[in-house]
Protein backbone atom coordinates (compact mmCIF):
# COMPACT_ATOMS: atom_id res chain seq x y z
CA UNK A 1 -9.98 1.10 -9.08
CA UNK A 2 -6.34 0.30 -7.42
CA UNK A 3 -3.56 -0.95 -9.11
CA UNK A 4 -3.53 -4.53 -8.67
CA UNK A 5 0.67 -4.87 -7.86
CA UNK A 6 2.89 -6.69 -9.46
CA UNK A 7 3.18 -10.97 -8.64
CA UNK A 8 6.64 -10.26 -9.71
CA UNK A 9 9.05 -7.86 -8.40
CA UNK A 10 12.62 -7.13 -9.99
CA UNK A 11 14.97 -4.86 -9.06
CA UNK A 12 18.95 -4.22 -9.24
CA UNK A 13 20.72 -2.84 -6.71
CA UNK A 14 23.94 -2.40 -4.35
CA UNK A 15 25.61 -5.68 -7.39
CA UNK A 16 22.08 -8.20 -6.43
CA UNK A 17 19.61 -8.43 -8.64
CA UNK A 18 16.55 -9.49 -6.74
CA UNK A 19 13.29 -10.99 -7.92
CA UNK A 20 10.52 -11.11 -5.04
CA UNK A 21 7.55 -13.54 -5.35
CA UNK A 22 5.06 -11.05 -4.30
CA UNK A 23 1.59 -13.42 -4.52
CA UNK A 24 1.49 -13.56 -0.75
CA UNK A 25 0.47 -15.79 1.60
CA UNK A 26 1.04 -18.93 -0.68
CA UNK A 27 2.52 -17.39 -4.02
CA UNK A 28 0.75 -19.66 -6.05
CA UNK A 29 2.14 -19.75 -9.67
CA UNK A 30 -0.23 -19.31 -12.50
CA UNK A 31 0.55 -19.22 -15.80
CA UNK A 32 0.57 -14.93 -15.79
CA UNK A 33 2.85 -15.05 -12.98
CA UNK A 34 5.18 -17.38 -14.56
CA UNK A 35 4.92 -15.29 -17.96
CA UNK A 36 5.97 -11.98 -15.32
CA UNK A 37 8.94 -14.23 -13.76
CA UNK A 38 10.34 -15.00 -16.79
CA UNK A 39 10.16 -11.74 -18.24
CA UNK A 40 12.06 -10.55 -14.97
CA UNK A 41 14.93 -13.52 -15.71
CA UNK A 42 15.21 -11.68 -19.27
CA UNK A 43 15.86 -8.33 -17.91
CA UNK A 44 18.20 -9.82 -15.30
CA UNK A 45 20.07 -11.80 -18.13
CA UNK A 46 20.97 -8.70 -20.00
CA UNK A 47 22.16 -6.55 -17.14
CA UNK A 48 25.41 -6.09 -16.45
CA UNK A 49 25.53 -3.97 -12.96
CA UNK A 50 24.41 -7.27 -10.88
CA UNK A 51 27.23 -10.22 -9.01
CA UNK A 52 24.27 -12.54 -8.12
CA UNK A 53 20.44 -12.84 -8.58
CA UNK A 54 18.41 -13.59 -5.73
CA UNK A 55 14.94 -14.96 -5.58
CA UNK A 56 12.94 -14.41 -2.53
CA UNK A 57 9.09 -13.87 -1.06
CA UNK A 58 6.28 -11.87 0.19
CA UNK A 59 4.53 -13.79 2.76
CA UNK A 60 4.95 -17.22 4.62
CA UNK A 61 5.82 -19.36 1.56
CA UNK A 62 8.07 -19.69 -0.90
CA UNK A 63 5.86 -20.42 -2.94
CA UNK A 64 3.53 -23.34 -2.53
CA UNK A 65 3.73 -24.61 -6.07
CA UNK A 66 1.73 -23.89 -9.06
CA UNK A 67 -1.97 -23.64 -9.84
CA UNK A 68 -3.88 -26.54 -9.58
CA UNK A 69 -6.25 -24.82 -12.36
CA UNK A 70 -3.34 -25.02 -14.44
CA UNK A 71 -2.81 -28.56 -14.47
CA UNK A 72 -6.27 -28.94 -16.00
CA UNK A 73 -6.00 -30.38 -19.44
CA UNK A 74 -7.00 -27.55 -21.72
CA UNK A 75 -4.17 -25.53 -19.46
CA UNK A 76 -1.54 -27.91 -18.78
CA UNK A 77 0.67 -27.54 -22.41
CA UNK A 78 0.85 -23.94 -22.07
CA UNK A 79 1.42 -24.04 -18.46
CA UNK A 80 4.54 -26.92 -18.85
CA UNK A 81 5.76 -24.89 -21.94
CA UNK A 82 6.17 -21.46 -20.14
CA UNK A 83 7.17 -23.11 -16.26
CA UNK A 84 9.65 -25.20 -18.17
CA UNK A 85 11.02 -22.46 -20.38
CA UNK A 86 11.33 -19.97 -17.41
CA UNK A 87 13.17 -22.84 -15.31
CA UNK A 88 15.78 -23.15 -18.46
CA UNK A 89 15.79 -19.54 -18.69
CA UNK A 90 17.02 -19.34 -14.70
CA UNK A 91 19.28 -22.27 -15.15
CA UNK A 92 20.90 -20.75 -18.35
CA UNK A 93 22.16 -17.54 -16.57
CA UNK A 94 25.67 -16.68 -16.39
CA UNK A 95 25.08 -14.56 -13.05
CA UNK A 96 25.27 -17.11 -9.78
CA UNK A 97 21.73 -17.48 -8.10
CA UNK A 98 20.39 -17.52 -4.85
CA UNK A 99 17.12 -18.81 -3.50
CA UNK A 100 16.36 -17.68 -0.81
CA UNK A 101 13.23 -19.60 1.11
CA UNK A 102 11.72 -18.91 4.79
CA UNK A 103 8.46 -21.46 4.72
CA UNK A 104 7.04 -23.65 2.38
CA UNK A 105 8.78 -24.50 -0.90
CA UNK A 106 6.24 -27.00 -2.87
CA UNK A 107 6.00 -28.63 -6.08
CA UNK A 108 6.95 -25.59 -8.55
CA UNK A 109 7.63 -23.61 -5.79
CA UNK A 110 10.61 -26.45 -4.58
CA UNK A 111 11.46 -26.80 -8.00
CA UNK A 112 12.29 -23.26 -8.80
CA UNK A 113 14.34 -22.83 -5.77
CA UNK A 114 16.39 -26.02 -6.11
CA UNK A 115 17.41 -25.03 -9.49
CA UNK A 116 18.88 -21.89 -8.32
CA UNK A 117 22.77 -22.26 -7.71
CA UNK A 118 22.47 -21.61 -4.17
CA UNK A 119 19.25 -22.65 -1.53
CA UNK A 120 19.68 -20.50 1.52
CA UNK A 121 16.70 -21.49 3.96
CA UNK A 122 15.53 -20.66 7.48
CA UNK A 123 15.12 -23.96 10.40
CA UNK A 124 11.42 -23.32 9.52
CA UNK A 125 11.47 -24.36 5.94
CA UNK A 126 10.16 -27.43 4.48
CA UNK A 127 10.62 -28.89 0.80
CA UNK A 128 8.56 -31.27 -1.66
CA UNK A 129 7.34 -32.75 -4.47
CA UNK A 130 3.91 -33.75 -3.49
CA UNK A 131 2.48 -34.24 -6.95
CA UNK A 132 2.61 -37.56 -7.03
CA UNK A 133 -0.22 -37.56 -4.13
CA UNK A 134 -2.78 -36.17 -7.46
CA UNK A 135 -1.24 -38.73 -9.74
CA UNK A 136 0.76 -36.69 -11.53
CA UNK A 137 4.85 -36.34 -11.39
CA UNK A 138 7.16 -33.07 -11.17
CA UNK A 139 9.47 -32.91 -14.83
CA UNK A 140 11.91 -30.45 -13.65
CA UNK A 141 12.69 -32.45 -10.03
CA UNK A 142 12.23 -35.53 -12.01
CA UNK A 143 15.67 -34.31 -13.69
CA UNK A 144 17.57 -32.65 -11.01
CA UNK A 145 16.90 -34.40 -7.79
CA UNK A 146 18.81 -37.36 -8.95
CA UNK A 147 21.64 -35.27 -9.33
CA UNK A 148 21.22 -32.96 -6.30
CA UNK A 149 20.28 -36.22 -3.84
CA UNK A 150 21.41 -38.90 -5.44
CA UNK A 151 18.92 -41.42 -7.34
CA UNK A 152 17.03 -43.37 -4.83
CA UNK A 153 16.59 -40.38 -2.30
CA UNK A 154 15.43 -37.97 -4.96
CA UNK A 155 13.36 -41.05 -6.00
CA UNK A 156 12.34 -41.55 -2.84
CA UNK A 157 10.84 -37.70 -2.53
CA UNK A 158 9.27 -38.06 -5.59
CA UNK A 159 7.04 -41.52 -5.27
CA UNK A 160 5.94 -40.56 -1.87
CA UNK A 161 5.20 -36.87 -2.30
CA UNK A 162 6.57 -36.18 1.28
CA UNK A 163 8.01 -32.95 2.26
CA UNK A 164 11.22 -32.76 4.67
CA UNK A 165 12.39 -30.21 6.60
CA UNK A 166 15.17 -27.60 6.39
CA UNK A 167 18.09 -29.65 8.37
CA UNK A 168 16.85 -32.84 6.20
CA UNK A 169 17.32 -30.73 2.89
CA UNK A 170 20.52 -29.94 3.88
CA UNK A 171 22.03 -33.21 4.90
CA UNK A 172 21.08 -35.00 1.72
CA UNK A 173 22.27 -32.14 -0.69
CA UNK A 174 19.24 -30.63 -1.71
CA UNK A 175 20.31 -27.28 -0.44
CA UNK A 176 22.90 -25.20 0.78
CA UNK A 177 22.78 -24.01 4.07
CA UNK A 178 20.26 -23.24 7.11
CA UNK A 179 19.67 -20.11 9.07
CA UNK A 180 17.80 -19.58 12.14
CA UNK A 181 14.59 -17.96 11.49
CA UNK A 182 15.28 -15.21 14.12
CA UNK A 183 18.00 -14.10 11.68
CA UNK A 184 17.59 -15.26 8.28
CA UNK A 185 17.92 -12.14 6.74
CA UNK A 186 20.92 -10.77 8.72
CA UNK A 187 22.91 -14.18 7.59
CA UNK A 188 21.93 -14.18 4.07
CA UNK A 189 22.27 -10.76 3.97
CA UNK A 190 26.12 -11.22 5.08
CA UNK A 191 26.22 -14.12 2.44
CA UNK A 192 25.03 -12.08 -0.60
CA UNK A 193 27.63 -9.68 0.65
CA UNK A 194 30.47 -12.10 0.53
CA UNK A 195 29.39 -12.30 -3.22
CA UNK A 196 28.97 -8.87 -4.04
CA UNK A 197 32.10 -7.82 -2.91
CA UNK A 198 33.80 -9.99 -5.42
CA UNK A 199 34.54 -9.55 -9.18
CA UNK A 200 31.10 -10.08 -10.93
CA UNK A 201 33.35 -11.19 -14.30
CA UNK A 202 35.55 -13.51 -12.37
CA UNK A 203 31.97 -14.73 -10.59
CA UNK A 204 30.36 -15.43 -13.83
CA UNK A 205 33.15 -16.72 -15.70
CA UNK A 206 33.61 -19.44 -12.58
CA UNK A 207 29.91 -20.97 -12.65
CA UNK A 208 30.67 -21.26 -16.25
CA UNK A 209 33.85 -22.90 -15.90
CA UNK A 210 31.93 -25.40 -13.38
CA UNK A 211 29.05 -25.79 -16.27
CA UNK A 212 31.42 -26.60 -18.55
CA UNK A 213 33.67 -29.04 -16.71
CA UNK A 214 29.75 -30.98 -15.58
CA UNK A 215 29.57 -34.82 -16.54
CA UNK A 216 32.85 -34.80 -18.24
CA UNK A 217 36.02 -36.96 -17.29
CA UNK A 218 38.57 -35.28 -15.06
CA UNK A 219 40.83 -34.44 -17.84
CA UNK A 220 38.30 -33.21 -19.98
CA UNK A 221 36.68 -31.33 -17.15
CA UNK A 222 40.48 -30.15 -16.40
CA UNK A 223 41.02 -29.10 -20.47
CA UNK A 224 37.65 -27.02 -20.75
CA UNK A 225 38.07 -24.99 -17.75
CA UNK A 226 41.82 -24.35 -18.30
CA UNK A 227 40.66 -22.72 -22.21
CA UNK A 228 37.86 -20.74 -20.62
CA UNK A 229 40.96 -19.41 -18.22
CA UNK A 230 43.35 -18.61 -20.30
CA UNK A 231 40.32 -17.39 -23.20
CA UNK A 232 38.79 -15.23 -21.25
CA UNK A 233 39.33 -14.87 -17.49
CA UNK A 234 43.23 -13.82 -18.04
CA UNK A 235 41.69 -11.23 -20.29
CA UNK A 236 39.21 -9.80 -17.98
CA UNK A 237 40.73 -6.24 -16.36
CA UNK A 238 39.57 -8.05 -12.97
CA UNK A 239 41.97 -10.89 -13.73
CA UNK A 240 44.67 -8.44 -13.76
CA UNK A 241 43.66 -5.94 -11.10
CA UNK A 242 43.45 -9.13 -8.75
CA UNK A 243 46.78 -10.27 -9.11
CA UNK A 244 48.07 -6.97 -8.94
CA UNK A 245 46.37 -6.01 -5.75
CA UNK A 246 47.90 -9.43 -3.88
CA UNK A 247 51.56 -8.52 -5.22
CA UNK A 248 51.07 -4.62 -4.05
CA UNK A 249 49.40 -5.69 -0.93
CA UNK A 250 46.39 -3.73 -1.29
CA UNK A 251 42.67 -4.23 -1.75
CA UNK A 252 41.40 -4.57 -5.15
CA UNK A 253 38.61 -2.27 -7.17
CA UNK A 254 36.58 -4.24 -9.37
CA UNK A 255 35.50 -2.84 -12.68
CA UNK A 256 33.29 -6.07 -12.52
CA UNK A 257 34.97 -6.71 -16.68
């Protein structure tokens, strides 16, 4: 019989390390897929050759959320347990990510995206939470789209269930920027670049900085960053190579440490 491929696909390459959903048309995510996307996350988290993970798709979806199956009550613990430990797994990273989404991004499927650093979607896209519409509610939005939207319009998304387009996504926050279809990939391909031509240390060492300084009082936020900069980043060879390179006029080489 063939080889049934992989729902998951990792690779690292060229500084990106990219996960495809490859579960096309819909990429549904059941609980063996999620088990395979986390155990992707894990190899990405101990890699050291990679300036940015990005998560893309197979097929006309994102991915349209997780299965329904799952949700049943003899499935729904283990299902929460291993969706919600992937989604802290993704969140936890060092390395900056990327979603990248040309279709549908549902329930899960919205979820994991918006918890990437960056949302980079085509004009075609659409986003939501429609669980409420089966009586249930979405944990992970529940927690971020208050801080991504702002209470009432993340509460808004979530008691209706309705989904909004790209251009809507954009304007309240939810993502990062829109693409025309026609070119999506050329454009986030020049994107990822502007990324990957940068110090991967310095990169990491940045969203850090930013995680630190989160929910914290200006000076506070100011104090924490400033000790991660002087700790670490003014040790980094990049640190040093950087400064160098603007003083001798010349462009920099990474050594990405």
């Amino acid at each position: 019989m063939p080889t049934q491929p992989a729902s998951v696909v990792c690779q690292i390459q060229d500084r990106v390390a990219r996960i495809t959903l490859n579960r096309p048309p819909l990429n549904i995510l059941d609980i063996p897929m999620i088990a395979e996307l986390h155990e992707a996350l894990a190899r990405v988290q101990s890699a050291s050759d990679a300036n940015v993970l990005v998560i893309a798709h197979a097929g006309k979806a994102f991915s349209a959320g997780v299965s329904i199956q799952d949700h049943a009550p003899e499935q729904v613990g283990e299902m929460l347990e291993k969706f919600h430990g992937m989604i802290g797994l993704l969140h936890s990273l060092d390395l900056p990510s990327i979603a990248l989404v040309d279709g549908m991004a549902l329930g899960g499927g919205c979820e994991l995206a918006v918890v990437c650093d960056m949302v980079l979607a085509s004009d075609r896209s659409v986003f939501g939470q429609p669980e409420i519409k089966v009586g249930v509610f979405p944990p992970v939005a529940a927690a971020l789209f208050p801080s991504r939207a702002g209470r009432n319009r993340g509460l808004e998304l979530l008691l209706t269930g309705e989904s909004i387009d790209a251009a809507e996504a954009h304007r309240i926050g939810l993502i990062n920027q829109v693409f025309p279809a026609a070119t999506f990939g050329e454009m986030t391909g020049e994107f990822i670049r502007k990324l990957t031509s940068l110090s991967g240390s310095s990169l990491r060492l940045t969203k850090r900085a930013v995680n630190r300084a989160l929910g914290k009082t200006l000076p506070e936020g100011i104090a924490a960053a400033e000790q991660l900069y002087l700790g670490e980043l003014m040790r980094t060879e990049d640190a040093t190579e950087g400064l160098n390179a603007f003083l001798e006029k010349r462009k920099p080489v990474w050594k990405n440490k």
